[in-house]
PDB file of N, CA and C in Angstrom:
ATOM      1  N   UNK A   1      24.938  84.419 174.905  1.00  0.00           N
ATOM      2  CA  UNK A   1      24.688  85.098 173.647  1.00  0.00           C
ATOM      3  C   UNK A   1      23.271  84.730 173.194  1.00  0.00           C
ATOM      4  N   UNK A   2      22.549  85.751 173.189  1.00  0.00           N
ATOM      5  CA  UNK A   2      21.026  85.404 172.725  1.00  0.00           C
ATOM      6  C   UNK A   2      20.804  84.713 171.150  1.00  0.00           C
ATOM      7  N   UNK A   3      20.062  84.133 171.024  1.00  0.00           N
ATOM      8  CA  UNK A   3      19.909  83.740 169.358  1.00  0.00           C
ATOM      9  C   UNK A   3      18.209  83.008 169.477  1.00  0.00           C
ATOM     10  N   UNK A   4      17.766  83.182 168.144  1.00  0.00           N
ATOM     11  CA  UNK A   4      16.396  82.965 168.292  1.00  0.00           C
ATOM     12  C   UNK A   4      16.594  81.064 167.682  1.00  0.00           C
ATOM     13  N   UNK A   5      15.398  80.304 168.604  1.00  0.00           N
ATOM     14  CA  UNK A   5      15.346  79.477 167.377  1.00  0.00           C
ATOM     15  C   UNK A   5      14.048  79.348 166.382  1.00  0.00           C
ATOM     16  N   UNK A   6      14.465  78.594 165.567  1.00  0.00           N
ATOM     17  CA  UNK A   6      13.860  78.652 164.549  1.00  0.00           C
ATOM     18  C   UNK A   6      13.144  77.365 163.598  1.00  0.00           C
ATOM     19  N   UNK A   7      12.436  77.398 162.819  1.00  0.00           N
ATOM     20  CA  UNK A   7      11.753  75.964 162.192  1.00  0.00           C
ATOM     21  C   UNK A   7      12.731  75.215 161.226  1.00  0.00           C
ATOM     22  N   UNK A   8      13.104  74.343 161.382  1.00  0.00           N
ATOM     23  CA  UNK A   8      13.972  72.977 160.196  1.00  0.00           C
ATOM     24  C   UNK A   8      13.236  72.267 159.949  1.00  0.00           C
ATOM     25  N   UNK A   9      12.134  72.612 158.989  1.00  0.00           N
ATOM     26  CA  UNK A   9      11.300  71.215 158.613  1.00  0.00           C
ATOM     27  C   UNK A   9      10.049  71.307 159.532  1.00  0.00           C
ATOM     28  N   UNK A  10      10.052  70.029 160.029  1.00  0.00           N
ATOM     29  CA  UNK A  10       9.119  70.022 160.764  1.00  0.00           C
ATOM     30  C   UNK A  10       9.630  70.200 162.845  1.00  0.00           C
ATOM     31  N   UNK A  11      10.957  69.931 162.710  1.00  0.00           N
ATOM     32  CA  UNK A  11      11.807  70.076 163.910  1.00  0.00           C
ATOM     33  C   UNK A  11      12.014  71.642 164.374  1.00  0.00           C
ATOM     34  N   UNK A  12      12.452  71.630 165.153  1.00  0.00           N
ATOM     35  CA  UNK A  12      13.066  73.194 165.952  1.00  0.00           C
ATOM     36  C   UNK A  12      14.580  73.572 165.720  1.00  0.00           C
ATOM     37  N   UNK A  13      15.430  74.282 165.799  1.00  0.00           N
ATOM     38  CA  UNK A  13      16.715  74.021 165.387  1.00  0.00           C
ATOM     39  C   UNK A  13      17.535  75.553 166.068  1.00  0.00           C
ATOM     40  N   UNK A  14      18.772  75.756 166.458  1.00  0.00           N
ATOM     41  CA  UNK A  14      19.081  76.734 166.693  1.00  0.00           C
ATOM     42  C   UNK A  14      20.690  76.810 165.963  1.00  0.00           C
ATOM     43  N   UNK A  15      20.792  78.083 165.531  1.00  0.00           N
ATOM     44  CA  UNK A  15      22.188  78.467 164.700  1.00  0.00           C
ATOM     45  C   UNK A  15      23.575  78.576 165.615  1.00  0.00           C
ATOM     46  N   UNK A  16      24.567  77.623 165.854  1.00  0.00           N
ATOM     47  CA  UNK A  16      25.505  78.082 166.545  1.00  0.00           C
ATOM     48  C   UNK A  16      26.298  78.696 165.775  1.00  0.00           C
ATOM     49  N   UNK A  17      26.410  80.060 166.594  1.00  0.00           N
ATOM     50  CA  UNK A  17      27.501  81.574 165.469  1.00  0.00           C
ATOM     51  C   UNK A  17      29.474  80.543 165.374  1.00  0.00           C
ATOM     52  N   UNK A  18      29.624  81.098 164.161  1.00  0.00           N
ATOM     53  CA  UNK A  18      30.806  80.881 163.692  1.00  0.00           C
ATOM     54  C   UNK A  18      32.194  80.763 164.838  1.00  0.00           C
ATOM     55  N   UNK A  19      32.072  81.676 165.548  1.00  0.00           N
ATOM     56  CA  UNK A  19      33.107  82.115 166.831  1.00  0.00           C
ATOM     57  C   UNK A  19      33.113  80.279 167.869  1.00  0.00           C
ATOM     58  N   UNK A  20      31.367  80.647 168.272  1.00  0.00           N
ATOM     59  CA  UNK A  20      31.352  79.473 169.577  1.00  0.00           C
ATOM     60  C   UNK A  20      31.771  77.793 168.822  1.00  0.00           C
ATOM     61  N   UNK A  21      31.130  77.989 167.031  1.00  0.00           N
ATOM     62  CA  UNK A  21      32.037  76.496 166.631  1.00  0.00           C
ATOM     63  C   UNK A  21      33.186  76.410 166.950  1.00  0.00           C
ATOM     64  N   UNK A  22      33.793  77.292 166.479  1.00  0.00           N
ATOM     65  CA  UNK A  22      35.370  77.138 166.481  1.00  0.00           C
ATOM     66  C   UNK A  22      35.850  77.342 167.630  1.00  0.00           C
ATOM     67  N   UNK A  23      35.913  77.259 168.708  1.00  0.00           N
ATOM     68  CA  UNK A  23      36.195  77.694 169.930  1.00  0.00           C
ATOM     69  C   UNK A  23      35.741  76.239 170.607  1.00  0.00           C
ATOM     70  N   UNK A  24      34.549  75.217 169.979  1.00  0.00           N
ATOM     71  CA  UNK A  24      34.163  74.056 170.670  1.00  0.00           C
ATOM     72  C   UNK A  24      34.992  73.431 169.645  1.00  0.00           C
ATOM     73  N   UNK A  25      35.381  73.505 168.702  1.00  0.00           N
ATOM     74  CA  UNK A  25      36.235  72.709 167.836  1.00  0.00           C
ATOM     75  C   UNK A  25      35.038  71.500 166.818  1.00  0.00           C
ATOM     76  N   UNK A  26      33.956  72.501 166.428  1.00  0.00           N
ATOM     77  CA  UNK A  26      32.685  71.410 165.675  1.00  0.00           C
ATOM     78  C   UNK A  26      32.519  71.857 164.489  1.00  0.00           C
ATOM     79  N   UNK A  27      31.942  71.361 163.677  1.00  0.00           N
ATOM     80  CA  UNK A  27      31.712  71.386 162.142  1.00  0.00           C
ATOM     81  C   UNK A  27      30.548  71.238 161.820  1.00  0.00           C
ATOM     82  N   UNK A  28      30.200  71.103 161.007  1.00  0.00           N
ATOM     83  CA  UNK A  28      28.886  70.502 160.002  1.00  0.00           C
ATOM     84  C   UNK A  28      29.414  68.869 160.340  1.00  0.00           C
ATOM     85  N   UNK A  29      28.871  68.351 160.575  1.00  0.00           N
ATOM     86  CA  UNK A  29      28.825  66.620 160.538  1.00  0.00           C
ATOM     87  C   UNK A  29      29.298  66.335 162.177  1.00  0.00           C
ATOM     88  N   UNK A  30      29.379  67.415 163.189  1.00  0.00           N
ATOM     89  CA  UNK A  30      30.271  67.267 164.277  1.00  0.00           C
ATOM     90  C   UNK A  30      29.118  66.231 165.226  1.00  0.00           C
ATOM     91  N   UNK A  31      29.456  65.303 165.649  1.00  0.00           N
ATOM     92  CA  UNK A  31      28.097  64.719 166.781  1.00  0.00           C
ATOM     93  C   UNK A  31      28.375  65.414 168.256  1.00  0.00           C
ATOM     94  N   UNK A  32      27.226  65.474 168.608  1.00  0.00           N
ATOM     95  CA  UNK A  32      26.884  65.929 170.475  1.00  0.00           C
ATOM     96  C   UNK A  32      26.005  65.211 170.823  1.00  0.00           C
ATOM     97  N   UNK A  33      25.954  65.496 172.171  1.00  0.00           N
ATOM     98  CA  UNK A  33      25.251  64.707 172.885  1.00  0.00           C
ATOM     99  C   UNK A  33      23.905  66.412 173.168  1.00  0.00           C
ATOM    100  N   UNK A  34      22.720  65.454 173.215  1.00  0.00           N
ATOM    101  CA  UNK A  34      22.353  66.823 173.680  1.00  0.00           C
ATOM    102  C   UNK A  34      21.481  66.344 174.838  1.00  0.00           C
ATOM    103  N   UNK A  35      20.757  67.130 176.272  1.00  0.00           N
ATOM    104  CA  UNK A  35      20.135  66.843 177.155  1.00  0.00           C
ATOM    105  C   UNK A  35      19.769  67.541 177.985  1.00  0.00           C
ATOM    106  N   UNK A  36      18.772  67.344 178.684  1.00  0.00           N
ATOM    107  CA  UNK A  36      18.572  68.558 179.585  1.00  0.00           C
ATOM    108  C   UNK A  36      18.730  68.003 181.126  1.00  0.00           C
ATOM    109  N   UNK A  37      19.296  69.415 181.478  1.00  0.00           N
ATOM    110  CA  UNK A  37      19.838  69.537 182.866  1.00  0.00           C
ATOM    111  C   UNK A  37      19.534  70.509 183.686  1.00  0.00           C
ATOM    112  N   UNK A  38      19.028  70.355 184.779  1.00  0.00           N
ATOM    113  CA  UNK A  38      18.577  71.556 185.449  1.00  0.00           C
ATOM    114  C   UNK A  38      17.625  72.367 184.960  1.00  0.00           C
ATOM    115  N   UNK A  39      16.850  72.186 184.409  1.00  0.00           N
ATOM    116  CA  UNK A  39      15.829  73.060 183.198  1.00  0.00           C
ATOM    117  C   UNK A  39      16.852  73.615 182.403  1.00  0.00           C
ATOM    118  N   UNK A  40      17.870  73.170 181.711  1.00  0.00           N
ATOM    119  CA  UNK A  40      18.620  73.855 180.709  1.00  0.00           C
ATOM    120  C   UNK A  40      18.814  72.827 179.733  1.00  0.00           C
ATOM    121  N   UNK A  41      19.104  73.308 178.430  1.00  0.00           N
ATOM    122  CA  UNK A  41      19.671  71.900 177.441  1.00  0.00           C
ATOM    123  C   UNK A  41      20.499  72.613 177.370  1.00  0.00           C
ATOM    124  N   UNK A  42      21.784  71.289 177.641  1.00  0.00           N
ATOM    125  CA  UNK A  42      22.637  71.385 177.473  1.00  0.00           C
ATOM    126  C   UNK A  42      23.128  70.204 175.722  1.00  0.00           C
ATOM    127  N   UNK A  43      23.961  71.075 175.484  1.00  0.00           N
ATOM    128  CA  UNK A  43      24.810  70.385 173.762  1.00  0.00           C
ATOM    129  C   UNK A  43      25.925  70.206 174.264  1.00  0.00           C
ATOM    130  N   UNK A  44      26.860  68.882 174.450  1.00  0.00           N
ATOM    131  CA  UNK A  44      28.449  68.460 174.223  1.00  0.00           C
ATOM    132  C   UNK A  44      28.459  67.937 173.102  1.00  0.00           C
ATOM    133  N   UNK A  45      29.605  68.642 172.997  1.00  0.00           N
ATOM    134  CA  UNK A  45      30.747  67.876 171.631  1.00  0.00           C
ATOM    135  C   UNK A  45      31.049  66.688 171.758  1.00  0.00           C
ATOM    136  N   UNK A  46      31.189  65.678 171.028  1.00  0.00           N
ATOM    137  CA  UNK A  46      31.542  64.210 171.793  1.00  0.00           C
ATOM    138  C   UNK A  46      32.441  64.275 171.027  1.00  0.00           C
ATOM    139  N   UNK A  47      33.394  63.426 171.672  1.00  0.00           N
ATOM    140  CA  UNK A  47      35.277  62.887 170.985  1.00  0.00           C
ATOM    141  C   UNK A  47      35.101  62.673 169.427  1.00  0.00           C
ATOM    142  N   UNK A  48      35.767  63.229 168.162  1.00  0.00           N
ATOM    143  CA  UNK A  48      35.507  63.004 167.516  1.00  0.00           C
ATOM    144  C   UNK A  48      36.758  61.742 166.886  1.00  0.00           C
ATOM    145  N   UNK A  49      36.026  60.886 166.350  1.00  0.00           N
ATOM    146  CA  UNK A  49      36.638  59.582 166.197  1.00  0.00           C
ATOM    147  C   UNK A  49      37.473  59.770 164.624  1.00  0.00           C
ATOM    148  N   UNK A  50      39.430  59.768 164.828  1.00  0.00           N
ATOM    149  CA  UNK A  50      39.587  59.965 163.408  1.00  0.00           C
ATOM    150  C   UNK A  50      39.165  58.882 162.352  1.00  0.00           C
ATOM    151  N   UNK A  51      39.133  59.871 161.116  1.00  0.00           N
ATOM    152  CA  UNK A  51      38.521  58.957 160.372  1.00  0.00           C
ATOM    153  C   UNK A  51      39.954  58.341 159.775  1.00  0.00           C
ATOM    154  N   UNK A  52      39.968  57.394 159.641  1.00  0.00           N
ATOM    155  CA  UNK A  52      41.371  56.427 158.958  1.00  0.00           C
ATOM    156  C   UNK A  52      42.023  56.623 157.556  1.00  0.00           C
ATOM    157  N   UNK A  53      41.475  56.485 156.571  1.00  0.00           N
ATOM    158  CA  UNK A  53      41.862  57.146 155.297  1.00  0.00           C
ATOM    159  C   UNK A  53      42.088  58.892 155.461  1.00  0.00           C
ATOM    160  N   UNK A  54      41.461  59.409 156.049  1.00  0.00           N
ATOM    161  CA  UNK A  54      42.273  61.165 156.512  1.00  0.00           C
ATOM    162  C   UNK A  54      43.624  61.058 157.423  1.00  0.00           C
ATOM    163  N   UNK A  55      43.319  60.024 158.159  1.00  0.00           N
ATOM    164  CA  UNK A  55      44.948  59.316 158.807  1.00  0.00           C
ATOM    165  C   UNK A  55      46.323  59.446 158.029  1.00  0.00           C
ATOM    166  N   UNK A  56      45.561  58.190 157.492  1.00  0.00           N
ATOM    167  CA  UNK A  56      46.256  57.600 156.155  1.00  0.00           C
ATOM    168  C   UNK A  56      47.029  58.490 155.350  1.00  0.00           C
ATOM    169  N   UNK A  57      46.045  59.642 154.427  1.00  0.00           N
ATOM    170  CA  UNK A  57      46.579  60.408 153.633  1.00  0.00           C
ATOM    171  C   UNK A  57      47.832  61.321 154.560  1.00  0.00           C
ATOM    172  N   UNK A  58      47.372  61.704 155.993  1.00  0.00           N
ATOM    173  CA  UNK A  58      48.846  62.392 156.486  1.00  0.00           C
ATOM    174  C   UNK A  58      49.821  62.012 156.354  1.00  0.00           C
ATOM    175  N   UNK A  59      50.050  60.786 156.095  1.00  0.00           N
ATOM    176  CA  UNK A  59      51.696  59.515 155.802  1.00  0.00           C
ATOM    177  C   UNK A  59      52.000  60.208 155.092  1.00  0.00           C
ATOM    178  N   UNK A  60      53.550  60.245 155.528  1.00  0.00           N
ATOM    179  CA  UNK A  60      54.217  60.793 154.107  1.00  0.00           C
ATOM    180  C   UNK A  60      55.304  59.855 154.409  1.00  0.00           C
ATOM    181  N   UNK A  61      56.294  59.496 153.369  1.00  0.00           N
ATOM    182  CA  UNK A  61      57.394  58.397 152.781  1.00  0.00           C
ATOM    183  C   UNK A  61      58.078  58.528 154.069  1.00  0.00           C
ATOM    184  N   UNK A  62      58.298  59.490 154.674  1.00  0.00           N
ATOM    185  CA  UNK A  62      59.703  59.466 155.408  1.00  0.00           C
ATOM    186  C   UNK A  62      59.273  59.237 156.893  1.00  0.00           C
ATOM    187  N   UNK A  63      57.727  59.306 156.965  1.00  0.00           N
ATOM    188  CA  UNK A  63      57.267  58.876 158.395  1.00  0.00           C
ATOM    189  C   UNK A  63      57.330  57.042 158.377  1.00  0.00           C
ATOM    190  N   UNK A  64      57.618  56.651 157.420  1.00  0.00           N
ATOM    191  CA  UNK A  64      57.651  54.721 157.189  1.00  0.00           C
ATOM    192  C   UNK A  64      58.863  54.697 157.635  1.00  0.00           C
ATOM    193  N   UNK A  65      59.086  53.577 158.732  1.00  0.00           N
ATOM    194  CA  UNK A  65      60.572  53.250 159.452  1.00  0.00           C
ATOM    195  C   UNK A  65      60.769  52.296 158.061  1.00  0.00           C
ATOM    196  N   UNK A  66      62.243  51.749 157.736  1.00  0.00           N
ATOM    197  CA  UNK A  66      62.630  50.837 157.078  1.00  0.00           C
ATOM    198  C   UNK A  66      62.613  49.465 157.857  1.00  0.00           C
ATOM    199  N   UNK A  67      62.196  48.256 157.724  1.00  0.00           N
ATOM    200  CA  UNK A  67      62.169  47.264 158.152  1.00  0.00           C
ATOM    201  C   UNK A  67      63.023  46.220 157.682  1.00  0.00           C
ATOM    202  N   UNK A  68      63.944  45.358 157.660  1.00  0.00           N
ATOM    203  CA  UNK A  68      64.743  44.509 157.392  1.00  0.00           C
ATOM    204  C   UNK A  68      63.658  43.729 157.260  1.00  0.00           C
ATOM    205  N   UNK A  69      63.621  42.107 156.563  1.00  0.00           N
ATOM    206  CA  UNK A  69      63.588  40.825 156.303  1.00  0.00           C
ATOM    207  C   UNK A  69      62.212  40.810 156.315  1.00  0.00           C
ATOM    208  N   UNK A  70      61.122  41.701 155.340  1.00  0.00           N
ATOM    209  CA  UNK A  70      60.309  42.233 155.241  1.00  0.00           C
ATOM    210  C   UNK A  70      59.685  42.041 153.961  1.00  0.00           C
TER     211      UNK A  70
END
């Protein structure tokens, strides 16, 4: 898919369309690796690490086992 890039400042920057995010599963804040290969740059998605308090908040009461002598 062609796309132009373009100036960020003083950097270079290119727009990934709405479709190819969601399809790599990335966001605004998403990290990659980026590098070139073969005369190409290539961008990976790297594992995104959960964040713990977004963990956290998924708990709900009835996912807590009951523990005896506790």
């Amino acid at each position: 898919m062609p796309t132009a890039i373009r100036y960020w400042g003083h950097s270079l920057s290119v727009r990934i369309p709405k479709a190819t995010a969601h399809r790599l599963r990335i966001h605004a804040g998403s990290e990659v690796d980026l590098r070139i290969a073969n005369g190409a740059l290539v961008l990976t998605p790297l594992p995104q690490t959960p964040d713990l308090a977004a963990l956290l908040a998924r708990v709900r009461r009835e996912d807590i086992p009951e523990v005896e002598g506790w």
